[in-house]
Protein backbone atom coordinates (compact mmCIF):
# COMPACT_ATOMS: atom_id res chain seq x y z
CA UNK A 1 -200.50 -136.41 -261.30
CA UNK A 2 -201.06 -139.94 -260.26
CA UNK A 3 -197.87 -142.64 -260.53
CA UNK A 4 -198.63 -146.03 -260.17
CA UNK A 5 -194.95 -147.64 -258.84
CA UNK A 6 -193.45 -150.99 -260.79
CA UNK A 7 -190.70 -153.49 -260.00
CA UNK A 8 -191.00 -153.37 -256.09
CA UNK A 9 -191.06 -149.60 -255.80
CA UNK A 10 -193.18 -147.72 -253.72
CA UNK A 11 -194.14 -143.36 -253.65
CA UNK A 12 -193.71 -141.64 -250.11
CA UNK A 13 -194.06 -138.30 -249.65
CA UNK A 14 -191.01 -137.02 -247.16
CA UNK A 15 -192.28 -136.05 -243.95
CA UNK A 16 -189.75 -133.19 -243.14
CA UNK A 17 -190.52 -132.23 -239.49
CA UNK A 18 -190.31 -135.68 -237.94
CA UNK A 19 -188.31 -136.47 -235.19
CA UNK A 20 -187.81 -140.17 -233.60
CA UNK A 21 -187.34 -138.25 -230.32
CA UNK A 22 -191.05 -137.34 -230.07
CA UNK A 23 -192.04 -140.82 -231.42
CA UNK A 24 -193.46 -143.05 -229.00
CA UNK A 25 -191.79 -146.23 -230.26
CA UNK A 26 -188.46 -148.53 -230.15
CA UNK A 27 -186.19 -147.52 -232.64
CA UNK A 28 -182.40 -149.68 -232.46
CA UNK A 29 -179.81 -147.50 -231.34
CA UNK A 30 -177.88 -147.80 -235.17
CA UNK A 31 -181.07 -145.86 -236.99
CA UNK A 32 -180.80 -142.68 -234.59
CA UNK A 33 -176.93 -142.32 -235.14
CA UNK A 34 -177.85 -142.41 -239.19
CA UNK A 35 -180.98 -140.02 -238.95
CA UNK A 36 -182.93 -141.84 -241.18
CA UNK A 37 -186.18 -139.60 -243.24
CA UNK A 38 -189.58 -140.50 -242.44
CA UNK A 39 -192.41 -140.54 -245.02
CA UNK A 40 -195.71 -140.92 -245.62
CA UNK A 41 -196.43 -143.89 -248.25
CA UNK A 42 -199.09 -142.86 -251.06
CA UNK A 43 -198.74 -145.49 -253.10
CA UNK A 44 -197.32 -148.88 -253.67
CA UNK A 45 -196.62 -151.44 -256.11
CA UNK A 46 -199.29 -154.36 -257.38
CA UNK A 47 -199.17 -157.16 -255.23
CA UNK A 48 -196.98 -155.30 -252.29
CA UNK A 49 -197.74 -156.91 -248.69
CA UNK A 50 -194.75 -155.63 -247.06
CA UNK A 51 -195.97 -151.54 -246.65
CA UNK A 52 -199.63 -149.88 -247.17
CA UNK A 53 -201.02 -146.77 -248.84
CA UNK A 54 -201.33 -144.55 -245.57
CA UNK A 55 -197.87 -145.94 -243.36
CA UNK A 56 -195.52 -143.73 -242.52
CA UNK A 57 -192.07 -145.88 -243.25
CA UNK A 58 -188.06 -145.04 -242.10
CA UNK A 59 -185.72 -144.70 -244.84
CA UNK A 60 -182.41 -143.93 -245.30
CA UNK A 61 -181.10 -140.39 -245.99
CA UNK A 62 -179.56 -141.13 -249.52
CA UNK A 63 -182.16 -143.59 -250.18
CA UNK A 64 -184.74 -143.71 -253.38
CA UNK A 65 -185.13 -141.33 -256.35
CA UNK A 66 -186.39 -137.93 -256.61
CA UNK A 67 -188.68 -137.53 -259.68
CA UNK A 68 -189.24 -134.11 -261.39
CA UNK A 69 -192.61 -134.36 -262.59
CA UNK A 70 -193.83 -131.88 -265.24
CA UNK A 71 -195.76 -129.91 -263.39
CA UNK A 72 -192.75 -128.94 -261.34
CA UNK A 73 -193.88 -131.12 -258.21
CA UNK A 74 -190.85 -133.85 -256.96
CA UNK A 75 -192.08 -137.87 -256.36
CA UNK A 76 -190.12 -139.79 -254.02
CA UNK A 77 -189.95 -143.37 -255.45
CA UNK A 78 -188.41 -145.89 -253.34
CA UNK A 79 -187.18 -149.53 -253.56
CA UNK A 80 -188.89 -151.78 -250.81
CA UNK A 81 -185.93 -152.72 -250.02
CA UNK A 82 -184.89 -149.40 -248.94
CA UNK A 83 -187.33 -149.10 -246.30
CA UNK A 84 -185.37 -149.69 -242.77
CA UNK A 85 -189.07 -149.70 -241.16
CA UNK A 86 -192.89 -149.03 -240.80
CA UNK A 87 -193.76 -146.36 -237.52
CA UNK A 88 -196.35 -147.67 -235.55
CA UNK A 89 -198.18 -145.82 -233.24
């Protein structure tokens, strides 16, 4: 099932064996302590210029809501604003 995110909100997929230690990249001291997730970004809202489809974005642990779709699959939906960062390579 397809979802098409509204009012700044953007779908990421969780990526659940990331770790910033094997991440080639600078990453402020304050993010490690908090562990923020990682995910994968499959889609985002009309007329978002802030993430693409494709990035793989740094959010906070609590962050977002978890869907329940019908088909018994979970969507990640996430506020822009709850995005601490894009990882780039």
């Amino acid at each position: 099932m397809k979802i098409k995110p509204l009012n700044k909100r953007i779908h990421v997929e969780p990526i659940t064996d990331f770790d910033l230690k094997k991440q080639s990249i600078l990453i402020v001291a304050e993010l490690i302590e908090k562990k923020p997730d990682a995910g994968k970004v499959v889609a985002v809202y009309p007329g978002c210029d802030q993430v693409n489809v494709g990035d793989v974005v740094l959010y906070g642990h609590y962050a977002g809501s978890t869907i329940l779709m019908p088909d018994l699959s979970e969507v990640l939906l996430l506020n822009i604003e709850d995005v601490l960062g894009v990882v780039e390579a």
